[in-house]
N, C-alpha and C. Protein backbone atom coordinates (compact mmCIF):
# COMPACT_ATOMS: atom_id res chain seq x y z
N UNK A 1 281.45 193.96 110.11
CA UNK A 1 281.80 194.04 108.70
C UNK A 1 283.31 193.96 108.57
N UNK A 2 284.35 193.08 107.63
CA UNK A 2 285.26 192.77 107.63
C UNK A 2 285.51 194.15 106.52
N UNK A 3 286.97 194.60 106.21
CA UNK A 3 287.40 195.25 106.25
C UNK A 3 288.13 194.98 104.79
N UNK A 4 287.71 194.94 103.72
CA UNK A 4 288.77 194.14 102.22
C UNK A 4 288.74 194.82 101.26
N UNK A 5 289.42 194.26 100.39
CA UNK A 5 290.45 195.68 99.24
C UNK A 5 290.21 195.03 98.54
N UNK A 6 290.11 195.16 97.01
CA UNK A 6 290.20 194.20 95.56
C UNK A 6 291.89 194.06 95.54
N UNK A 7 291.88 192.70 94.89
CA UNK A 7 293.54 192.83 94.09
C UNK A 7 293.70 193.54 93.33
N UNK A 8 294.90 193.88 92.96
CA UNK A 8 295.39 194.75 91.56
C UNK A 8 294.91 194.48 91.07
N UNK A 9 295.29 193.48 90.37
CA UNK A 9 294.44 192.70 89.33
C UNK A 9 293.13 193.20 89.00
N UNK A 10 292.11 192.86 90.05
CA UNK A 10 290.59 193.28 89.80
C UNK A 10 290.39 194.89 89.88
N UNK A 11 291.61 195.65 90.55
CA UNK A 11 291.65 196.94 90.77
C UNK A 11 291.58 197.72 89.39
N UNK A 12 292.77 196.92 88.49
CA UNK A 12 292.94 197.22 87.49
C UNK A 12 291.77 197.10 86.52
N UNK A 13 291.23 196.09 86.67
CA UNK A 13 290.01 195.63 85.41
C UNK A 13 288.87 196.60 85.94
N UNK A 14 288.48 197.32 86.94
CA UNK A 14 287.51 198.19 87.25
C UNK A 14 288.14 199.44 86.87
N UNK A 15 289.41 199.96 86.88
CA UNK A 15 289.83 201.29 86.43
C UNK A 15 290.09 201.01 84.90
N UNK A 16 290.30 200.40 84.47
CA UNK A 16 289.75 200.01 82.49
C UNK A 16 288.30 199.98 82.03
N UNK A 17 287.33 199.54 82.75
CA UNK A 17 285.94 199.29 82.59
C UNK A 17 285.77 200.75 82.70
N UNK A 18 286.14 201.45 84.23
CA UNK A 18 285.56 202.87 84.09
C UNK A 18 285.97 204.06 83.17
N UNK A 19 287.21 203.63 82.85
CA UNK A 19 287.72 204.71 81.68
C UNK A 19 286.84 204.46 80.47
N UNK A 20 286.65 203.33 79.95
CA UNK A 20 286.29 203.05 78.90
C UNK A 20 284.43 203.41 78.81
N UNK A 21 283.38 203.29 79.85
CA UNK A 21 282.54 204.06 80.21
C UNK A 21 282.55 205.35 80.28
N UNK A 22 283.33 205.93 80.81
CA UNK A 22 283.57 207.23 80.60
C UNK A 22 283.95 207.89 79.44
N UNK A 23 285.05 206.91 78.68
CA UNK A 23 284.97 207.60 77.04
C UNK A 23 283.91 207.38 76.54
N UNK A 24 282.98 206.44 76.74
CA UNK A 24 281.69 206.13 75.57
C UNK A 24 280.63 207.61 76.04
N UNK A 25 280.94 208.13 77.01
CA UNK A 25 279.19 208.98 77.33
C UNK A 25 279.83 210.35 76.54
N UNK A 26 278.77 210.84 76.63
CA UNK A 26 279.25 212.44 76.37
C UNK A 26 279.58 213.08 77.53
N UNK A 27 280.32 213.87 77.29
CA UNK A 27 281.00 214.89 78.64
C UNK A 27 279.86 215.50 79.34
N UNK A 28 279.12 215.82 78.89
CA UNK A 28 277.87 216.50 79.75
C UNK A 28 277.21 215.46 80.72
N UNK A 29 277.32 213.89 80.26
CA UNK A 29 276.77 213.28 81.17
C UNK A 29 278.07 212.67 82.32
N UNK A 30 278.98 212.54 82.41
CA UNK A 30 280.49 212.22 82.45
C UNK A 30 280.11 212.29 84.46
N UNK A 31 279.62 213.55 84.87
CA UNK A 31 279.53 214.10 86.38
C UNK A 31 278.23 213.24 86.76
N UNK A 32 277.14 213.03 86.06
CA UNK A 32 275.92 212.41 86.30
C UNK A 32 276.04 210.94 86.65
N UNK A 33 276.86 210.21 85.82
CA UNK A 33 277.53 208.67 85.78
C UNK A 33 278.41 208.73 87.09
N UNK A 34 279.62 209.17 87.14
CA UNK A 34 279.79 209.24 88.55
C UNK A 34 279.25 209.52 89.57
N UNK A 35 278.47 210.41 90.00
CA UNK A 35 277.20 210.47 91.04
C UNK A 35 276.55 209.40 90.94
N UNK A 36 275.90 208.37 89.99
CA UNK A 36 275.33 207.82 90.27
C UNK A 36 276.39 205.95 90.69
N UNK A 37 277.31 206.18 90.08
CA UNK A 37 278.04 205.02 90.43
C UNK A 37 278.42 205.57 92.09
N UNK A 38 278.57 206.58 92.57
CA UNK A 38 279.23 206.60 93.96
C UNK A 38 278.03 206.22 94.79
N UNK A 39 276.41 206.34 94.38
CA UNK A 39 275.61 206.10 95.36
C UNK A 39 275.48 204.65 95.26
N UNK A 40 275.73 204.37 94.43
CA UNK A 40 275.07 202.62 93.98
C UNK A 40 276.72 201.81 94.63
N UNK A 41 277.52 202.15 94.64
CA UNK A 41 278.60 201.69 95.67
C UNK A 41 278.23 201.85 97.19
N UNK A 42 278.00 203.24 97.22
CA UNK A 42 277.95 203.56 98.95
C UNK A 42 276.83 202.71 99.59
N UNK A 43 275.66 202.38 98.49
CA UNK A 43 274.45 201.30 98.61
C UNK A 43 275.00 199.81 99.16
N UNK A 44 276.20 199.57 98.30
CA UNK A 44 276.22 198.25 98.52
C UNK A 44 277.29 198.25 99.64
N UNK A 45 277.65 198.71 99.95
CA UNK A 45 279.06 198.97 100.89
C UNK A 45 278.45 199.07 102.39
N UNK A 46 277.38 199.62 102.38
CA UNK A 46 276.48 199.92 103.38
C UNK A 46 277.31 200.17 105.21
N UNK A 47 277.83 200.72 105.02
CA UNK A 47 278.38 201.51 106.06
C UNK A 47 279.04 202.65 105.93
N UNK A 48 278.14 204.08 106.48
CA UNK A 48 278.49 205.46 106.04
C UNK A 48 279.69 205.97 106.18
N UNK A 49 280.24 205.63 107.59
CA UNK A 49 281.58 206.08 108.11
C UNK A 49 282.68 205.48 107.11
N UNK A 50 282.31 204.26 106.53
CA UNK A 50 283.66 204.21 105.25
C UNK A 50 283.24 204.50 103.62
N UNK A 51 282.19 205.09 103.74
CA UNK A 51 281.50 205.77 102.65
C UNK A 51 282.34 206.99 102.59
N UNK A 52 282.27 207.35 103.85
CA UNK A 52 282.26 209.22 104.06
C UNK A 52 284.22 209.21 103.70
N UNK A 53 284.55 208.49 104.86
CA UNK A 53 286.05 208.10 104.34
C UNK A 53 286.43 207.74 102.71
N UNK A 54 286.11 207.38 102.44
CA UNK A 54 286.48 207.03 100.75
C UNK A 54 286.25 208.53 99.68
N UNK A 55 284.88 208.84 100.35
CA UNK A 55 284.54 210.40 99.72
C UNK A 55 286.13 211.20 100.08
N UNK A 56 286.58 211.27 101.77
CA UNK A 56 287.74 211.92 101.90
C UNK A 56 288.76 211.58 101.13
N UNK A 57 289.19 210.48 100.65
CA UNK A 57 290.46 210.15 100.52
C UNK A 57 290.14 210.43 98.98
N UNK A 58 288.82 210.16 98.20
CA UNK A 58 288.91 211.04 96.47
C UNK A 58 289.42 212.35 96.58
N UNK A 59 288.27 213.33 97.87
CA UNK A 59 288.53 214.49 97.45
C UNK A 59 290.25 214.70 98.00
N UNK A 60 291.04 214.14 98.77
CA UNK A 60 292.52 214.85 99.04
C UNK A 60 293.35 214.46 97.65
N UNK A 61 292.87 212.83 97.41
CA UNK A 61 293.71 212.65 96.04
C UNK A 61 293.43 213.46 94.76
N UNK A 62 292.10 214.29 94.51
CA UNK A 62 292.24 215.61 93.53
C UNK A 62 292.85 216.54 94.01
N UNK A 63 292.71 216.89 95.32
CA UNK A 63 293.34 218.11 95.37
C UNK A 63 294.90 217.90 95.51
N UNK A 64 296.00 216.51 96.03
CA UNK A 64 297.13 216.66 95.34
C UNK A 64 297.24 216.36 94.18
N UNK A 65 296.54 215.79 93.28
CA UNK A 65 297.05 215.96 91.57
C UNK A 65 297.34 216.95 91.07
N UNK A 66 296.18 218.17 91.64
CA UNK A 66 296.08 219.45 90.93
C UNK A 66 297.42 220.44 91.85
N UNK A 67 297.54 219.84 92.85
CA UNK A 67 298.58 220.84 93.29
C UNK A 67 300.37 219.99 92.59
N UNK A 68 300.08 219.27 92.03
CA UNK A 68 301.77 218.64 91.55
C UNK A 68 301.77 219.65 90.71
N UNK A 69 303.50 220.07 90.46
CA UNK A 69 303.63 220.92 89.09
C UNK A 69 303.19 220.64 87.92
N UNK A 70 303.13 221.52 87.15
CA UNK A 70 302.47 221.11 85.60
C UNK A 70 301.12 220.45 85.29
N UNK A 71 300.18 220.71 86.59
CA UNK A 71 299.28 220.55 86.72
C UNK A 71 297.75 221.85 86.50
């Protein structure tokens, strides 16, 4: 399995699509939509070890947002 990144570009047009999904639901469903978009990725991605890696690198990038000041 080769090893590839989206461009900005397309990086960008998937972090607009998902904001904009995410404003349309209600907050109660907000955690449900992400669970289900991370399995239906990890589906198509189909290799666990960079599944599990990607899971790591969300959860360190929340936990430094929340540790910057004024956070």
């Amino acid at each position: 399995m080769t090893d590839t990144t989206l461009p900005f570009a397309d990086l960008e047009r998937v972090y607009e699509t998902l904001a904009e999904t995410l404003d349309a639901l209600p907050e109660a469903q907000e955690r449900l939509f992400l669970a289900q978009l991370a399995l239906a990725l990890a589906h198509r991605v189909g290799d666990v070890e960079r599944v599990m890696d990607a899971i790591e690198e969300a959860r360190r990038g929340v936990e430094e947002a929340g540790s910057k000041p004024g956070q």
